[in-house]
C-alpha atoms as a PDB file:
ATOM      1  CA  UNK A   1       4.373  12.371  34.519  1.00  0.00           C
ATOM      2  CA  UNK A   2       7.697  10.491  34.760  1.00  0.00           C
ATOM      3  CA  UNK A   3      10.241  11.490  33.241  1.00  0.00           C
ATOM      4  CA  UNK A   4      12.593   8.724  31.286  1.00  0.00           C
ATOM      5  CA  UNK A   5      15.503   9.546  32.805  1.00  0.00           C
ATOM      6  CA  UNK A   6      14.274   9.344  36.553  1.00  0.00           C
ATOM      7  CA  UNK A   7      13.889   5.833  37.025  1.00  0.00           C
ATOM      8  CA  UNK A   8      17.145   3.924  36.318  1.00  0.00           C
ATOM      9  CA  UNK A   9      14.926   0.488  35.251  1.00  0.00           C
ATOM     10  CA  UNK A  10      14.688   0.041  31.765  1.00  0.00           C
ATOM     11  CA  UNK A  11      11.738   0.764  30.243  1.00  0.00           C
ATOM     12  CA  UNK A  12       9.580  -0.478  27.472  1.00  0.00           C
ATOM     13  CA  UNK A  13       6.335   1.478  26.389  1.00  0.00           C
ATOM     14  CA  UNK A  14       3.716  -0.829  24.426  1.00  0.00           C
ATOM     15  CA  UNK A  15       0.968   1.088  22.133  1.00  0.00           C
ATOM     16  CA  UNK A  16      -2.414  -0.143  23.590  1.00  0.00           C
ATOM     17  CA  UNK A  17      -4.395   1.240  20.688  1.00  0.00           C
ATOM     18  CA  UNK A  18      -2.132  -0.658  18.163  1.00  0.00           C
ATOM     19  CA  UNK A  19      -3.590  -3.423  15.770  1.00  0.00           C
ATOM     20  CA  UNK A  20      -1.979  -5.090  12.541  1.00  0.00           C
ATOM     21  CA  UNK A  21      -2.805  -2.658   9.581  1.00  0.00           C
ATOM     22  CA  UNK A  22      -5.813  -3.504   7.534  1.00  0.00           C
ATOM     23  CA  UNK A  23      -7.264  -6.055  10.501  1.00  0.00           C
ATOM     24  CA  UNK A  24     -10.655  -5.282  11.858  1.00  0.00           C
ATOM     25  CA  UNK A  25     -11.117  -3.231  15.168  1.00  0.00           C
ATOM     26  CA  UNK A  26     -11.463  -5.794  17.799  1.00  0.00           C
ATOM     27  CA  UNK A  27     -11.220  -6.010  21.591  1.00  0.00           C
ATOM     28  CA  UNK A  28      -9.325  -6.185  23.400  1.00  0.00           C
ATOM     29  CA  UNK A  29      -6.706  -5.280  21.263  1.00  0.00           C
ATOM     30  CA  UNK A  30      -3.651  -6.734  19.924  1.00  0.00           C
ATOM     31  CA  UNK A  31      -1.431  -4.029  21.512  1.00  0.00           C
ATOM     32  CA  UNK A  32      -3.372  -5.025  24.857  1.00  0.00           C
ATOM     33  CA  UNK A  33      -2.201  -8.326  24.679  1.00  0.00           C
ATOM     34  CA  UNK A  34       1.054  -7.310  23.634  1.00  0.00           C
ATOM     35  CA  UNK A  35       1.196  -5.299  26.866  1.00  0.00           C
ATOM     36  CA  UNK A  36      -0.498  -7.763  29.117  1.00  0.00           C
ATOM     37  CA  UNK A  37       2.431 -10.497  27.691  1.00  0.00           C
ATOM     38  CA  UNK A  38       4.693  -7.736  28.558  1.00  0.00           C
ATOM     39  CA  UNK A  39       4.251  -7.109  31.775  1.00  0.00           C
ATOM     40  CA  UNK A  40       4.187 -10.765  32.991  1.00  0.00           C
ATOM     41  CA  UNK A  41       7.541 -11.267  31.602  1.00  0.00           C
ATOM     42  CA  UNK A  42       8.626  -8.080  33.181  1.00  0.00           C
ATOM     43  CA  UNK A  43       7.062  -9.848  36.255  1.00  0.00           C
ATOM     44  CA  UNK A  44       9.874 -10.004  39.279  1.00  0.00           C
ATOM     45  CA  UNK A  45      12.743  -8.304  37.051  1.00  0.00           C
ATOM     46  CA  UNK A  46      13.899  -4.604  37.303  1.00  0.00           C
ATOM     47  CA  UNK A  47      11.852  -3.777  33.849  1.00  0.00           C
ATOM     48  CA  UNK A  48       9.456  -1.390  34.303  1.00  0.00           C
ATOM     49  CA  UNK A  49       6.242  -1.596  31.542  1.00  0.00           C
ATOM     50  CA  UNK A  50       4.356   1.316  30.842  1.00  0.00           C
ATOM     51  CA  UNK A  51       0.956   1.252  28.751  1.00  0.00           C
ATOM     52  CA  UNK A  52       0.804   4.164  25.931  1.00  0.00           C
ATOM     53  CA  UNK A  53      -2.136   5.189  23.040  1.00  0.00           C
ATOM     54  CA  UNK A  54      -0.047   4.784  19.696  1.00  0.00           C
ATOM     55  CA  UNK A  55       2.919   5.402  19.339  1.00  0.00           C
ATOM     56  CA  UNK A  56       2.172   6.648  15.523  1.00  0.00           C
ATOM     57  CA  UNK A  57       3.587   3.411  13.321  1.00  0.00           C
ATOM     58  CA  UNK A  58       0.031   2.604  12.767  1.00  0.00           C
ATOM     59  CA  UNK A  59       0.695   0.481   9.541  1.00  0.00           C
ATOM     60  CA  UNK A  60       3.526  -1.830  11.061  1.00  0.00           C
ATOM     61  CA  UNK A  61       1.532  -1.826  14.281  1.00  0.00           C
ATOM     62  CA  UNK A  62       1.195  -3.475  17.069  1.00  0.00           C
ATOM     63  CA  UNK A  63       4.143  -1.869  18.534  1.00  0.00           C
ATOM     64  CA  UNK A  64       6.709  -0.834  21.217  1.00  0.00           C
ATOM     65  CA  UNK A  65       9.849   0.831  22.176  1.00  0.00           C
ATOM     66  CA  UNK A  66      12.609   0.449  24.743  1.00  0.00           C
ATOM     67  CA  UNK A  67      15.047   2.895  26.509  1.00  0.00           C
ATOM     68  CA  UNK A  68      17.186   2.695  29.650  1.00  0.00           C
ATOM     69  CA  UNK A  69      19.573   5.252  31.379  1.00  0.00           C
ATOM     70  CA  UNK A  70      19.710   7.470  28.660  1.00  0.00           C
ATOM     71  CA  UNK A  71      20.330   5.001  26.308  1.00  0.00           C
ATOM     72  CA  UNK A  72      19.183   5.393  22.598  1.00  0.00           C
ATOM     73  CA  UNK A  73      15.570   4.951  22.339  1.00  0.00           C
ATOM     74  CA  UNK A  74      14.645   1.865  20.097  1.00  0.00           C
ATOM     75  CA  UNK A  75      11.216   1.581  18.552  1.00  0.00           C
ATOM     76  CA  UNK A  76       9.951  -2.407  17.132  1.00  0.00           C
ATOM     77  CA  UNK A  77       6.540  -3.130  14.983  1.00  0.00           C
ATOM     78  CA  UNK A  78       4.980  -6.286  13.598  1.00  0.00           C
ATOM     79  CA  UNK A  79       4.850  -7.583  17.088  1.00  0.00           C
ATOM     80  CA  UNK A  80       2.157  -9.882  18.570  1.00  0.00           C
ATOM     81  CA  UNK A  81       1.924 -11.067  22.247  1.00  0.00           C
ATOM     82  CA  UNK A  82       4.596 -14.035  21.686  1.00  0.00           C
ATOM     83  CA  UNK A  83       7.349 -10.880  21.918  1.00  0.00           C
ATOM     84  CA  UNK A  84       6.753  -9.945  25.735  1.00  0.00           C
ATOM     85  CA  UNK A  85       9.486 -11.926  26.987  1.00  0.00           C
ATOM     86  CA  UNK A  86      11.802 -10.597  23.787  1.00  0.00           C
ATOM     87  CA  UNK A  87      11.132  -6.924  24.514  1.00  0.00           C
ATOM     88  CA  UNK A  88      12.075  -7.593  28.663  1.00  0.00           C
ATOM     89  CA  UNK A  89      15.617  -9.128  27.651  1.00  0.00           C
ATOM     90  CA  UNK A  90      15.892  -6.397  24.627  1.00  0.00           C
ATOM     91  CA  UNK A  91      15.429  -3.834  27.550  1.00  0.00           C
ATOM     92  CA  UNK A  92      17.886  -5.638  30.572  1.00  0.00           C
ATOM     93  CA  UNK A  93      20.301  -5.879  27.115  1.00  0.00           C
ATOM     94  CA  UNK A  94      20.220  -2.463  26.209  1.00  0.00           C
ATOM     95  CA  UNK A  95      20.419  -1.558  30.028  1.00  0.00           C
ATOM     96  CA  UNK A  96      23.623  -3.558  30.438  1.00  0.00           C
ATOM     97  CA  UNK A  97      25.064  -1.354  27.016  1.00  0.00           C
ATOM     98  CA  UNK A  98      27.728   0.645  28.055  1.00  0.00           C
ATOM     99  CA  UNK A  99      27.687   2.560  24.977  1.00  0.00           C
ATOM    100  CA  UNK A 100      23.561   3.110  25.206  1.00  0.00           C
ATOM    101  CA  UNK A 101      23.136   0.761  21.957  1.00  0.00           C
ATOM    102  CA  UNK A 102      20.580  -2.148  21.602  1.00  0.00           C
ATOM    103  CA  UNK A 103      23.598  -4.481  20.385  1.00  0.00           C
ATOM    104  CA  UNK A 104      22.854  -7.111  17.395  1.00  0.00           C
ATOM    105  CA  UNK A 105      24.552  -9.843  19.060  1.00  0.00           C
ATOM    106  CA  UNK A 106      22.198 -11.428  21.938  1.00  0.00           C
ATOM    107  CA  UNK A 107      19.371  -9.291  20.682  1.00  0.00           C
ATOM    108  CA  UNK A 108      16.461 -11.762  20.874  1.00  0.00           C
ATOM    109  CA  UNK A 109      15.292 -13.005  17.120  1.00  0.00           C
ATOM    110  CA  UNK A 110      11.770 -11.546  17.092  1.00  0.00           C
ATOM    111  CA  UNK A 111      13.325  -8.300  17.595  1.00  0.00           C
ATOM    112  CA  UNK A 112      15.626  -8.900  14.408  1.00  0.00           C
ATOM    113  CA  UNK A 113      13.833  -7.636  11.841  1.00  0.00           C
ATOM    114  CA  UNK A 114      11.232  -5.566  13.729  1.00  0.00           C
ATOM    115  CA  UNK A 115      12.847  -2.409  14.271  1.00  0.00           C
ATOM    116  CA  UNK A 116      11.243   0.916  13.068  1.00  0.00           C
ATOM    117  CA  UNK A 117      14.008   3.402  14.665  1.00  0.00           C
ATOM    118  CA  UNK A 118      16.660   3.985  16.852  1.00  0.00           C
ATOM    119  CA  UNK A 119      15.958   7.707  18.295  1.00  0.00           C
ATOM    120  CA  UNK A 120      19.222   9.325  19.957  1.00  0.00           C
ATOM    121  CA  UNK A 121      19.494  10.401  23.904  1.00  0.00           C
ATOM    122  CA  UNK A 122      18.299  14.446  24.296  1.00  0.00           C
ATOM    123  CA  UNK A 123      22.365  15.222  24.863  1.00  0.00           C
ATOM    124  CA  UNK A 124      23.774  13.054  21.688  1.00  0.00           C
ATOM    125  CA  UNK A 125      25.888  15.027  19.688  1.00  0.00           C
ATOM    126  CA  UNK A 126      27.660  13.332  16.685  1.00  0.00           C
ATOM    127  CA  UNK A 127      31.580  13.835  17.449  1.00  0.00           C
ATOM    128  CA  UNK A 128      33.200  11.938  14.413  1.00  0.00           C
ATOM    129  CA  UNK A 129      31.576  13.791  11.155  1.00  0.00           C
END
């Protein structure tokens, strides 16, 4: 197993299993297509896709999350495969964030809106309480 912090490319990890709460089971499924869409924007860039089973926001599913260089780890639901190509630039953006923070400005739009959390680096320590 890799280990986030020993590939400098950002990454993005899509739930497979993932489906919209309440729709039927079907195949393949949406978080497959979400992944597939994924990794042919990723296609020729330095973003690095991995495929996961859930990711545990089964209700506001399908989703997927985003780190790079110990950045913060951001986690989005309510996609659908039309966010492949939002969740590469979300990653290059938060790769290029010299503080580690997805910013708001230049975050694509169906990102706005679809964030679950924003998990903190391993190392973060809060130095202004």
């Amino acid at each position: 197993m890799t280990s986030a912090s020993a590939t400098p490319a950002p990454l993005v990890y899509v739930c497979i299993t993932c489906r919209a709460a309440g729709e039927p089971d079907q195949q393949p499924r949406p978080g497959e297509l979400l992944a597939a869409a994924t990794e042919r924007a990723a296609a020729g860039t330095e973003v690095e896709v991995r495929r996961l089973r859930c990711l545990a926001n089964c209700t506001r599913g399908p989703s997927a999350a985003m780190r790079a260089n110990g950045s913060w780890t951001y986690v989005f639901g309510g996609l659908d495969p039309t966010c492949g190509e939002a969740l590469v630039a979300g990653a290059r953006l938060l790769a290029g964030a010299a503080d580690g923070i997805l910013p708001w400005r230049g975050r694509p739009e169906p990102l706005k809106g679809r964030l679950i959390a924003r998990v903190p680096p391993l190392d973060f320590t809060e130095t202004d309480l």
